[in-house]
Protein backbone atom coordinates (compact mmCIF):
# COMPACT_ATOMS: atom_id res chain seq x y z
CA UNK A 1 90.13 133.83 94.61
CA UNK A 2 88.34 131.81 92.08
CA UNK A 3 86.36 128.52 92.46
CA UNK A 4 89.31 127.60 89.56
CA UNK A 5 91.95 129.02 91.15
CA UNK A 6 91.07 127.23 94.47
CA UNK A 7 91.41 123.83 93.14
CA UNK A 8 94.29 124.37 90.95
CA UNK A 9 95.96 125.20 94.94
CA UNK A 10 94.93 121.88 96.17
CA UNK A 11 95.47 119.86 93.20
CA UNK A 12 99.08 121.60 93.84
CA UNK A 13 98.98 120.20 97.46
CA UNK A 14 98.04 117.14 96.70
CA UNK A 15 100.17 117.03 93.99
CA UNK A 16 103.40 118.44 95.45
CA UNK A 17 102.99 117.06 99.39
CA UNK A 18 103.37 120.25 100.89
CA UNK A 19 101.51 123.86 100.78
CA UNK A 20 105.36 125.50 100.20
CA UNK A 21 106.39 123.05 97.04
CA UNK A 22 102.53 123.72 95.78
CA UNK A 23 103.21 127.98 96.30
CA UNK A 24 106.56 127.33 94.38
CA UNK A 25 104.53 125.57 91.50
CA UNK A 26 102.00 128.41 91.37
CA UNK A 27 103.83 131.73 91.86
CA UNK A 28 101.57 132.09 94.93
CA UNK A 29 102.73 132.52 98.45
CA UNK A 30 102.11 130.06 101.11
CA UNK A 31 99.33 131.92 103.04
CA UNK A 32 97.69 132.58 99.65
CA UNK A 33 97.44 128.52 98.70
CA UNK A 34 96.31 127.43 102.54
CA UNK A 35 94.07 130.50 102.42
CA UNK A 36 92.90 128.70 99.40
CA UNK A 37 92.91 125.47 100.66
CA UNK A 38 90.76 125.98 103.40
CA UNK A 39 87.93 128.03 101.42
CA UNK A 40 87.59 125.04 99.36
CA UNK A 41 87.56 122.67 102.68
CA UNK A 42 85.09 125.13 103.53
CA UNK A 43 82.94 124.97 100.31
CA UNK A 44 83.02 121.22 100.12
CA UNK A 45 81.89 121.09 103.67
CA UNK A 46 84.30 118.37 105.51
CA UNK A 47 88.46 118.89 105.51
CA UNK A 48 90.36 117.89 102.72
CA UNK A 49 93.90 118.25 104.76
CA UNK A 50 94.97 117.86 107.90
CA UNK A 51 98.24 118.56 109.78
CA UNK A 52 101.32 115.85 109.39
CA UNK A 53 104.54 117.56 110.88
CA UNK A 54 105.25 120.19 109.27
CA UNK A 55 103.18 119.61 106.41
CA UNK A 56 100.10 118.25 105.38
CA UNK A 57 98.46 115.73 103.96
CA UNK A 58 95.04 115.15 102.40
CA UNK A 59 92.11 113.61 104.28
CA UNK A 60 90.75 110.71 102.68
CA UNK A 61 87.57 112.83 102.12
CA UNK A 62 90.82 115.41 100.70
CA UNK A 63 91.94 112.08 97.99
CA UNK A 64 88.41 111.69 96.77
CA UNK A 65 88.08 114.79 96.17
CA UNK A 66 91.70 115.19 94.40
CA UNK A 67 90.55 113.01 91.40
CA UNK A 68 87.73 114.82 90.90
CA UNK A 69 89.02 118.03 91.06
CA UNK A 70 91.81 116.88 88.28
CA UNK A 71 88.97 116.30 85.78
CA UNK A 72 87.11 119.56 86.74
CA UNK A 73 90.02 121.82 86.22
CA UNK A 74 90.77 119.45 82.96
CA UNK A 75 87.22 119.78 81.50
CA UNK A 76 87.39 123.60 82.33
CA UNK A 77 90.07 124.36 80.55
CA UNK A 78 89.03 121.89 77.42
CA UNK A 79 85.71 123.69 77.58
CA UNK A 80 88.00 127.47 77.27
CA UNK A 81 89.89 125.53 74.25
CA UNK A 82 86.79 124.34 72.42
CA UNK A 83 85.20 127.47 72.60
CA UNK A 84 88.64 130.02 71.27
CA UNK A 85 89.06 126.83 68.65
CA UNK A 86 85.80 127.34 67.57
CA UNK A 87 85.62 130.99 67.08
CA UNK A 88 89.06 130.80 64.71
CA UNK A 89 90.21 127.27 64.27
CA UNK A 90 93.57 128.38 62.65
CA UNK A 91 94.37 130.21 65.75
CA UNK A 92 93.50 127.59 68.32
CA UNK A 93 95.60 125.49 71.18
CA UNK A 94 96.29 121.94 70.37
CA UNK A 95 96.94 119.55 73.79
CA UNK A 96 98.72 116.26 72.83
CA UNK A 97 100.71 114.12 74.89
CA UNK A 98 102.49 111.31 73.46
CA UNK A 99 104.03 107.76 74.52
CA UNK A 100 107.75 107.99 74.59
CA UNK A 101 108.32 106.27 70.91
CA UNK A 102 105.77 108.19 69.42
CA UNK A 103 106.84 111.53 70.53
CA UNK A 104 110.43 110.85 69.93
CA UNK A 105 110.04 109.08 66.32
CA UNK A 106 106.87 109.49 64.83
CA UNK A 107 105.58 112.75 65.39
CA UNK A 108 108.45 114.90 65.27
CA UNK A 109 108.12 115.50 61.42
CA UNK A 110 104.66 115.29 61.42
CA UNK A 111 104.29 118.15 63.90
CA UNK A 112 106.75 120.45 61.44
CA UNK A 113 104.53 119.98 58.53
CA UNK A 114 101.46 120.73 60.60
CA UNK A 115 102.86 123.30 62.31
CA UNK A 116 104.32 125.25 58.37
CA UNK A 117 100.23 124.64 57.55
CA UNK A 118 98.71 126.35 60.32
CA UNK A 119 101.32 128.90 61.75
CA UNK A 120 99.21 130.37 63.88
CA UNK A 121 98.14 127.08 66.43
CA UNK A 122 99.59 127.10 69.55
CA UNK A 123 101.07 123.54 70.04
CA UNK A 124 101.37 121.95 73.85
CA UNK A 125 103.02 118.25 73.73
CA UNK A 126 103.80 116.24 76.43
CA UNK A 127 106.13 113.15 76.04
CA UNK A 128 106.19 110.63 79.14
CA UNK A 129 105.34 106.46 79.40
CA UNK A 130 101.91 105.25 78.65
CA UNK A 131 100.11 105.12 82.11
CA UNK A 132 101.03 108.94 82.19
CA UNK A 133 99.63 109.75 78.67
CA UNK A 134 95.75 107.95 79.30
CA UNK A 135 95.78 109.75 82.88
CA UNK A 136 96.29 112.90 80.84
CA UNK A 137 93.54 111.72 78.38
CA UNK A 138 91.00 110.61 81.52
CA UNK A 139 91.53 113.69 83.35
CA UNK A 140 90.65 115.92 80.14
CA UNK A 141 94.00 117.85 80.10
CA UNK A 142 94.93 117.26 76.70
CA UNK A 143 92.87 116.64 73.51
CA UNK A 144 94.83 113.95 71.75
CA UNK A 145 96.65 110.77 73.42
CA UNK A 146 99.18 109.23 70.85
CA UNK A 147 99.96 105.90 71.87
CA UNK A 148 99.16 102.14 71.59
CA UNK A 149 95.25 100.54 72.46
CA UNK A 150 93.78 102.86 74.83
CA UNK A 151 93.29 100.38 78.47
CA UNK A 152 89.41 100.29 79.05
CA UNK A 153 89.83 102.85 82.30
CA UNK A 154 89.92 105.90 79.59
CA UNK A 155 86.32 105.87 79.14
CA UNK A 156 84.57 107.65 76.48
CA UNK A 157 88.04 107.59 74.57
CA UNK A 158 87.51 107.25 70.48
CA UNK A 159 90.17 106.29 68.13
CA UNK A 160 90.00 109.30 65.39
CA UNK A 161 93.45 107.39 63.29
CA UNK A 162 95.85 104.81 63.30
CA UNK A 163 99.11 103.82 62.04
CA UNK A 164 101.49 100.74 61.76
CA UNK A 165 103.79 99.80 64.14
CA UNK A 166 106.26 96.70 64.73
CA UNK A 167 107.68 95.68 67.54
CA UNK A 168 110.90 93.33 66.91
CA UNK A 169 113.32 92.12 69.12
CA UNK A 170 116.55 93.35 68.72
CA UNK A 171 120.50 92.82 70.03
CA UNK A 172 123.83 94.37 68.68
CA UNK A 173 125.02 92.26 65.82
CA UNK A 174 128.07 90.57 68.21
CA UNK A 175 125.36 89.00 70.22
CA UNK A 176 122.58 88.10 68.30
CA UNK A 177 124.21 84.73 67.28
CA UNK A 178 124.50 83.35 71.09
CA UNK A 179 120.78 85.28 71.94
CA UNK A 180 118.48 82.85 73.82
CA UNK A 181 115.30 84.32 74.53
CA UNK A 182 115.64 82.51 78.37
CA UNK A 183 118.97 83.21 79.42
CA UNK A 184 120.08 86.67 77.41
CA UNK A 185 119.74 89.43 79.66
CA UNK A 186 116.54 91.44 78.50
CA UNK A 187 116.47 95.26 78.35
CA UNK A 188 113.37 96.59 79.74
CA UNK A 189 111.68 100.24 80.31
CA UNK A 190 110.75 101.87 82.98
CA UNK A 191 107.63 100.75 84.93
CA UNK A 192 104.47 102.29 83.23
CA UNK A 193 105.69 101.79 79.59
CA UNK A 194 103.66 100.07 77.52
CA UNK A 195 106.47 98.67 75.80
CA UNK A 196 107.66 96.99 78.68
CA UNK A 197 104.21 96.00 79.90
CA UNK A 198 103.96 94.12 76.32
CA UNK A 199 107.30 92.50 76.56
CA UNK A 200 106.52 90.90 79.97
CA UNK A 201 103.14 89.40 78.71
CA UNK A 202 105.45 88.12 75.96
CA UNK A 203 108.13 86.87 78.19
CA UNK A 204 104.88 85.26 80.37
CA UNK A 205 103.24 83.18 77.70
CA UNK A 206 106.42 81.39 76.84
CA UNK A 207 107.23 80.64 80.68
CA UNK A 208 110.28 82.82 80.31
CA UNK A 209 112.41 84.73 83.10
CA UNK A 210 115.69 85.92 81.58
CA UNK A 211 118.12 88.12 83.70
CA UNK A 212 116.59 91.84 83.09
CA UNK A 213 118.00 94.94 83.33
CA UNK A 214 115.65 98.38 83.78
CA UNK A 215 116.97 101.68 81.84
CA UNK A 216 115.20 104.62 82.88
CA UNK A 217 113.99 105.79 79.07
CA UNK A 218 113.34 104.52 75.83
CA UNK A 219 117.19 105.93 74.04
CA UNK A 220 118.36 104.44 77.16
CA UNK A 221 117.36 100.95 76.44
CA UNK A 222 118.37 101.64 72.51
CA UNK A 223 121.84 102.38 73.55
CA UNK A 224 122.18 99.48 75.79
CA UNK A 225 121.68 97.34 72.77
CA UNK A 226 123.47 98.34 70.51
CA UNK A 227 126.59 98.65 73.06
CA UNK A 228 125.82 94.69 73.82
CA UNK A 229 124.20 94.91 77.00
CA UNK A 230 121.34 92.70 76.07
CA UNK A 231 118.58 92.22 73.77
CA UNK A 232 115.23 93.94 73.70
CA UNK A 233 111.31 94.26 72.53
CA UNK A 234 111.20 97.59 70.82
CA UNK A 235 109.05 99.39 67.86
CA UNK A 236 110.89 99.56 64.67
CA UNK A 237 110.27 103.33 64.89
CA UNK A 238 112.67 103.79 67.20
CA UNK A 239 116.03 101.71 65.72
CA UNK A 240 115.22 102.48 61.81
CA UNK A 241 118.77 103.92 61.48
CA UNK A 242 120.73 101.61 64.14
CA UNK A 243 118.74 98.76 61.81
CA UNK A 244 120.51 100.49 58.76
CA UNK A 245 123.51 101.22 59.93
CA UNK A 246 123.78 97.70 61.45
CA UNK A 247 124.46 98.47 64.78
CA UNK A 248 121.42 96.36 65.87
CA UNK A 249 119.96 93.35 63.37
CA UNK A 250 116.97 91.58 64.63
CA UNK A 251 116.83 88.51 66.14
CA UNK A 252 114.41 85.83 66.21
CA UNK A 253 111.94 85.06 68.89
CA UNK A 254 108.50 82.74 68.84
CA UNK A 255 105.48 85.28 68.97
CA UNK A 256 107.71 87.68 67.27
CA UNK A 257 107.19 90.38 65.36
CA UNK A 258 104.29 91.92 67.39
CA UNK A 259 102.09 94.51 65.14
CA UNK A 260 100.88 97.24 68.54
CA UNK A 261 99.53 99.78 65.71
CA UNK A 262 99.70 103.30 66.64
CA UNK A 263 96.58 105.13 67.93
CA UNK A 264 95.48 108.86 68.33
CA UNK A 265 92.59 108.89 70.69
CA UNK A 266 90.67 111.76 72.01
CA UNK A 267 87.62 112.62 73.68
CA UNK A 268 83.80 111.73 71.97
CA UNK A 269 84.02 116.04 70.72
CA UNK A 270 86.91 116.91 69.45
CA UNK A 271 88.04 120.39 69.68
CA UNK A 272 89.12 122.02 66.67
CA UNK A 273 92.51 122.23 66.77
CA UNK A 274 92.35 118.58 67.20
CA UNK A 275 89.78 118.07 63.92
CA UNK A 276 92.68 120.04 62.21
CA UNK A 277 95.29 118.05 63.49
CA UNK A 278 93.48 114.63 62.63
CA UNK A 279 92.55 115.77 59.22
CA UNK A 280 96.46 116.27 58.93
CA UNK A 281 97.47 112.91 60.13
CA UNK A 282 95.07 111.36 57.84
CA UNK A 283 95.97 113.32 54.57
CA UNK A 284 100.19 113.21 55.08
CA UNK A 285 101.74 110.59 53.49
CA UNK A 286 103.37 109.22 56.92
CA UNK A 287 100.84 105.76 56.79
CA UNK A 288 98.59 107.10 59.18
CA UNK A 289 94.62 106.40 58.19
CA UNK A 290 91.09 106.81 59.49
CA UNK A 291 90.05 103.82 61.45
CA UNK A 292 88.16 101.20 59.55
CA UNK A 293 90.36 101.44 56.21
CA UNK A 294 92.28 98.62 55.49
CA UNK A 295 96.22 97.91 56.60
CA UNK A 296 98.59 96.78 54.58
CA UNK A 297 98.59 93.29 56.01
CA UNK A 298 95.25 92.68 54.96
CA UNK A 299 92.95 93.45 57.90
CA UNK A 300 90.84 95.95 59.51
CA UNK A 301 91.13 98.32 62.22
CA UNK A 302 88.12 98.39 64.60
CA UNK A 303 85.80 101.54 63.61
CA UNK A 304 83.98 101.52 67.08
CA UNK A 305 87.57 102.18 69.16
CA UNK A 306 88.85 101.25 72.09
């Protein structure tokens, strides 16, 4: 077995909690991932699991080693991606991974339009909260994070294009006359959303703590509004039609609206189905730009990123 293939088996165990859930991931069979498991222990020269029950769990030499091993495998295969990209752009793999909004309302019709241009890339997206996107982008296993600011822990992270985006607080139109921003129940993500990190540092500054109620997703908390369960922080993106259909109408709040622009952020190189796909963003006529031009309210978007 590989070098590759051996940490892919413990990133699997450390991953999963157990040697059988990690075989189950991989195709393999159990004696083939401990077989694997312990040539690596061997390799590294101290364990990296040890016995718990039935199970195992990792050493803390084994948790160390875990995070490292995440970037290895993700460099590897970014290194396989660059190279194929290279050699035919047209033909190459793109790796995004997008905050929930964003993949649910602002790239879905860019993707179509890139994907009529250039038939031939092989498109990987994964959608999840924002703490699970700039893991992604830290650990090298995708080429392009779509999402708000990167944090500071995503180093070496550059900001390639940006785009508008408002976040406005919002409540179906039955409540919005009695909303007070201190007693109306708030709607709130799940933990690890950006969107609700942003709406607590709102609800902070103004020494507010309103009843709260946690929906597990992003349509979740949409459709909680606009059936009257409570009001909410959300980007615009995401309740365009439920604005124009007037099952949800703003509502006013100090601080409010917030302007979070969107951000696609990759690694210093860019691989090429990436350049491709930022050369897209910037061209289409869907308000993205290349960092440093000028918004439409007037200022300027840092050139140096994150």
């Amino acid at each position: 077995m590989t070098t590759s293939a051996r940490l892919r088996a413990f990133v699997a165990v450390a991953e999963t909690g157990s040697v059988w859930a990690a075989a189950r991931r991989l195709a393999l069979t159990e004696s083939a991932v401990s077989a694997a498991v312990s040539a690596l222990s061997k390799d590294v020269g101290v364990p990296l699991v040890e016995r718990e029950g039935r199970g195992v769990r990792l050493t803390r030499a084994g948790e160390s080693y875990a995070g490292h091993a995440r970037v290895i495998l993700g460099l590897h295969e970014e290194a396989v991606v660059a190279a194929r990209g290279e050699a035919d752009p047209g033909s190459g793999l793109l790796r995004l991974a997008a905050v929930t909004t964003a993949g649910e309302h602002v790239l879905p019709s860019v993707l179509a339009r890139f994907l009529d241009r250039h038939p031939r890339v092989e498109l990987r997206l994964n959608v999840g909260t924002s703490d699970q996107v700039w893991a992604s982008l830290a650990n090298h296993d995708i080429d392009l994070a779509i999402g708000g600011r990167p944090p500071a822990s995503v180093r070496e992270a550059r900001v390639f294009a940006v785009r508008d985006n408002e976040l406005l607080v919002v409540a179906a139109p039955a409540l919005a006359p009695a909303f007070d921003p201190a007693t109306t129940t708030w709607l709130q993500r799940e933990p690890g959303s950006g969107t609700r990190a942003t709406s607590e540092a709102l609800l902070a500054a103004r020494d507010l703590d309103p009843p709260a109620l946690t929906l597990g997703s992003n349509g979740a908390v949409v459709a909680g509004a606009v059936a009257g369960l409570g009001a909410t922080l959300v980007s615009r993106d995401a309740v365009e039609r439920q604005l124009a259909s007037g099952e949800l109408v703003p509502v006013p709040m100090a601080g409010t609206p917030l302007h979070r622009p969107w951000h696609a952020v990759g690694q210093r190189r860019l691989t090429a189905g990436s350049r491709l796909f930022v050369e897209h963003l910037c061209g289409a006529e869907d308000g993205w730009r290349s960092p440093g031009r000028s918004t439409a309210r007037g200022s300027r978007e840092d050139r140096s990123g994150p």
